[in-house]
C-alpha atoms as a PDB file:
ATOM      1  CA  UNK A   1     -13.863 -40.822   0.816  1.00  0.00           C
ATOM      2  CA  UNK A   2     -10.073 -40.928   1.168  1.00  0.00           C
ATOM      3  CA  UNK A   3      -8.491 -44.597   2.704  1.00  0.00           C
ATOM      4  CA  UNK A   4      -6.108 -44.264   5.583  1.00  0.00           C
ATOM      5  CA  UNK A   5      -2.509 -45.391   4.542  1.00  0.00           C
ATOM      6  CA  UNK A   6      -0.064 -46.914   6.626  1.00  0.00           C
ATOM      7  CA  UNK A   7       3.455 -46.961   6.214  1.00  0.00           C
ATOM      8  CA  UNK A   8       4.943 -50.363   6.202  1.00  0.00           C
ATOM      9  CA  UNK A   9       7.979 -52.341   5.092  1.00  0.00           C
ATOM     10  CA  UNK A  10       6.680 -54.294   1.940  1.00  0.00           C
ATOM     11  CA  UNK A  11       9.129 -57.327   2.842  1.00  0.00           C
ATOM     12  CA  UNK A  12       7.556 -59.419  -0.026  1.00  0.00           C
ATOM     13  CA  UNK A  13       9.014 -57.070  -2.623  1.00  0.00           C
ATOM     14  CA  UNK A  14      12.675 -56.081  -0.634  1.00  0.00           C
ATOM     15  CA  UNK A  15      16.326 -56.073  -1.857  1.00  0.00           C
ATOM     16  CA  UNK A  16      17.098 -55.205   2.197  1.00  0.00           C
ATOM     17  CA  UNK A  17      14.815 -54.738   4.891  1.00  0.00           C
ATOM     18  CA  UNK A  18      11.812 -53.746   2.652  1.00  0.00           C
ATOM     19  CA  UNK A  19      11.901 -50.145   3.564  1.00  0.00           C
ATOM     20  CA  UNK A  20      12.560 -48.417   0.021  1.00  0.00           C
ATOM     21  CA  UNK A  21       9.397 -51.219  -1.611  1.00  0.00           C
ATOM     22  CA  UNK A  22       6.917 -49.989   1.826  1.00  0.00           C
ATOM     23  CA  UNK A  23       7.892 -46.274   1.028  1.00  0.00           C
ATOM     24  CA  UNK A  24       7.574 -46.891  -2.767  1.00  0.00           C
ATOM     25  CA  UNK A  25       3.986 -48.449  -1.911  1.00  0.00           C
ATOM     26  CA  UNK A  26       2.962 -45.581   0.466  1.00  0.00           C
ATOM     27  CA  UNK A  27       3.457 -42.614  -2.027  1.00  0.00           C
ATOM     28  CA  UNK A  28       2.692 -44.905  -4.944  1.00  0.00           C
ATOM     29  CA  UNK A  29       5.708 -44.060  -6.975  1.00  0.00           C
ATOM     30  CA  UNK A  30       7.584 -46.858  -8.608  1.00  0.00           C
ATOM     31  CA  UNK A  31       9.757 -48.948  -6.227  1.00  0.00           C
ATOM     32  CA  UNK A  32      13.149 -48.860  -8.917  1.00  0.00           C
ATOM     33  CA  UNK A  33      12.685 -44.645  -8.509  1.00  0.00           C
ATOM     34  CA  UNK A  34      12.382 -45.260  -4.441  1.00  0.00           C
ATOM     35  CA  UNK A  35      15.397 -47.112  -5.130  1.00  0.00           C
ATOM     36  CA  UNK A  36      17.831 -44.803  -6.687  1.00  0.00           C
ATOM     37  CA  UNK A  37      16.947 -42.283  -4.549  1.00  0.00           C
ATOM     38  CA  UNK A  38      18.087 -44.234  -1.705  1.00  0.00           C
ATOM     39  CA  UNK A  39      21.160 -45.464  -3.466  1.00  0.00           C
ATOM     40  CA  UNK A  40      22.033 -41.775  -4.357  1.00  0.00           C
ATOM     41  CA  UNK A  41      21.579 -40.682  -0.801  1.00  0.00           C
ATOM     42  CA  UNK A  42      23.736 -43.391   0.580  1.00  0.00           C
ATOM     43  CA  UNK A  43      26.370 -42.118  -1.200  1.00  0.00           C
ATOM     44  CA  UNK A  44      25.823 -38.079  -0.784  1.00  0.00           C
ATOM     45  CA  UNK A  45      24.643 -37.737   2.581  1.00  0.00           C
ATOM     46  CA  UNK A  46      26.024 -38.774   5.760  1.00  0.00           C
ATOM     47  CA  UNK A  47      23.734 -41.125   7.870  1.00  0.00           C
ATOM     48  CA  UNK A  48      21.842 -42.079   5.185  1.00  0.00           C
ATOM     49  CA  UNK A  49      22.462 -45.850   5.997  1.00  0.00           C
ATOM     50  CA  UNK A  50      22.110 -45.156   9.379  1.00  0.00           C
ATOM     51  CA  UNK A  51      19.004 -43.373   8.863  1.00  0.00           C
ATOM     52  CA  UNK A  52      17.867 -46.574   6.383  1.00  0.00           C
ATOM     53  CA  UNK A  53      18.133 -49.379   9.389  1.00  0.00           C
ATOM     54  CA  UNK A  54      16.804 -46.973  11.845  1.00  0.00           C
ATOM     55  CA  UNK A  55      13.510 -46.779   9.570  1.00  0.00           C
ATOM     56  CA  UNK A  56      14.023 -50.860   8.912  1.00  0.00           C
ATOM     57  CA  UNK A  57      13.837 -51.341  13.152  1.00  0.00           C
ATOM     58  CA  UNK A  58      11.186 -48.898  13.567  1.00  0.00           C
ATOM     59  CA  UNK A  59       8.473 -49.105  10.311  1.00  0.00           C
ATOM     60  CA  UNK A  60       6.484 -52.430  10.908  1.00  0.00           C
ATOM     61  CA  UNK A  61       6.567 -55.595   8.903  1.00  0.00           C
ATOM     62  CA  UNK A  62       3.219 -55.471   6.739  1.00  0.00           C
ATOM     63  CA  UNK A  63       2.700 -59.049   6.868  1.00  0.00           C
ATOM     64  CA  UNK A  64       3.740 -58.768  10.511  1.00  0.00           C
ATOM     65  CA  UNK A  65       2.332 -55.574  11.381  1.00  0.00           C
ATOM     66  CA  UNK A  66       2.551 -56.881  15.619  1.00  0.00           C
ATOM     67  CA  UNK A  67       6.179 -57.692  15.249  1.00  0.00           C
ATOM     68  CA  UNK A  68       7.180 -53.615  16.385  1.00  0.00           C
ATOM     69  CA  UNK A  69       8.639 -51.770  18.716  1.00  0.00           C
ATOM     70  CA  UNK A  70       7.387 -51.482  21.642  1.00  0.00           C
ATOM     71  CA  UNK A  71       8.457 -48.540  24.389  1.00  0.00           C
ATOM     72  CA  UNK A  72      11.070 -51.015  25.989  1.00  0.00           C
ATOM     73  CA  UNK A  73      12.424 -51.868  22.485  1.00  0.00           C
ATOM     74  CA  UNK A  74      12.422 -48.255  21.623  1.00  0.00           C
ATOM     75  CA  UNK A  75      14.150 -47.278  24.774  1.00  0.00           C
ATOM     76  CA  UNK A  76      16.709 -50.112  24.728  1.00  0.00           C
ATOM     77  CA  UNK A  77      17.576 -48.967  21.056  1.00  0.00           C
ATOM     78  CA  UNK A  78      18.610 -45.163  22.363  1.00  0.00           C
ATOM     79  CA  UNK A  79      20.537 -46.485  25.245  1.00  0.00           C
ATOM     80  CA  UNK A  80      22.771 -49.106  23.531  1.00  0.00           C
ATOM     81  CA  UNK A  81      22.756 -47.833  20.296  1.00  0.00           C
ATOM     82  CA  UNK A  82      22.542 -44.421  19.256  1.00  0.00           C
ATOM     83  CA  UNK A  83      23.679 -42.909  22.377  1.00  0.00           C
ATOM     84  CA  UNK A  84      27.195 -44.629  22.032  1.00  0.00           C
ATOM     85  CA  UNK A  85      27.023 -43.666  18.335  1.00  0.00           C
ATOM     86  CA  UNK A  86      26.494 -39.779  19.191  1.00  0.00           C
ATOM     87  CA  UNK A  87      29.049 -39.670  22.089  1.00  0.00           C
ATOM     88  CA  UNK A  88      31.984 -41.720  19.517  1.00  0.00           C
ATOM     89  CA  UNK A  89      31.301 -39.645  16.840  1.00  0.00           C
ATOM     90  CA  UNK A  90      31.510 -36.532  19.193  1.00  0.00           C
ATOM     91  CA  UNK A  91      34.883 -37.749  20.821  1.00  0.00           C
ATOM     92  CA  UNK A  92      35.943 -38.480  17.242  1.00  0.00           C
ATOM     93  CA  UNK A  93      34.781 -35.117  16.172  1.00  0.00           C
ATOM     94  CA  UNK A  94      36.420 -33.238  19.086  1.00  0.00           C
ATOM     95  CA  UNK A  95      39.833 -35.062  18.603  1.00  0.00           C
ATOM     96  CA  UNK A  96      40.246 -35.170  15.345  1.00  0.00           C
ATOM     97  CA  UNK A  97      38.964 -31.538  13.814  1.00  0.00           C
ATOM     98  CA  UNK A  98      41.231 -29.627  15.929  1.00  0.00           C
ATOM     99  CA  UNK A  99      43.824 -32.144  14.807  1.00  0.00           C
ATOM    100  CA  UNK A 100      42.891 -31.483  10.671  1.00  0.00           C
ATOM    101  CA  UNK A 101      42.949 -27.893  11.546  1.00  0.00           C
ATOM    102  CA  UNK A 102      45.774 -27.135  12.903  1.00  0.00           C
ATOM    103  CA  UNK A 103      47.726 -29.528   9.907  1.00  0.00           C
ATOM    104  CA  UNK A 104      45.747 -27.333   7.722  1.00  0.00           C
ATOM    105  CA  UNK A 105      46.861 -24.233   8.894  1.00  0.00           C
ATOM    106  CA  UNK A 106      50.603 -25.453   8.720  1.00  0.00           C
ATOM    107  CA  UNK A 107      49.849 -25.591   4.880  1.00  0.00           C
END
């Protein structure tokens, strides 16, 4: 008979918020390979730290497993947060690439 896991943040091993330890935990690998992995993807993807405090707001604390989200939270979160985010980096995008275009092109 196969156990249920749960992912949580393992904040009694963490460096941060305990996400890369609960994820490390979950698919039973070793925490110091979770690690790297992150560390490598902060630095070659884009959104990779905003992707890490996203999952460090949204996976529960597993010695605090009540201590979530709830809808409110969740919808709260979207509003002030990553709709501001989206619309700044899509005002930044829409200035700015037409901007590094066009300079391009004059090379």
């Amino acid at each position: 008979m196969e156990t249920k896991r749960t992912l949580y943040r393992n904040t009694g091993n963490r460096m941060l918020g305990g996400v890369a330890s609960g994820l490390a935990e979950y698919m039973d690998w070793d925490v110091t390979v979770v690690r790297l992995i992150f560390l490598f993807c902060l630095f070659c993807i884009p959104g990779a730290m905003l992707a890490y405090i996203v999952s460090w707001i949204i996976i529960p604390d597993k010695y605090n497993p009540n201590a979530g989200l709830s809808f409110g939270k969740i919808l709260l979160l979207i509003l002030f947060f990553f709709l501001p985010v989206i619309l700044v980096l899509g005002l930044f995008g829409l200035i700015f690439i037409p901007m590094i275009l066009s300079f391009l092109a004059v090379l």
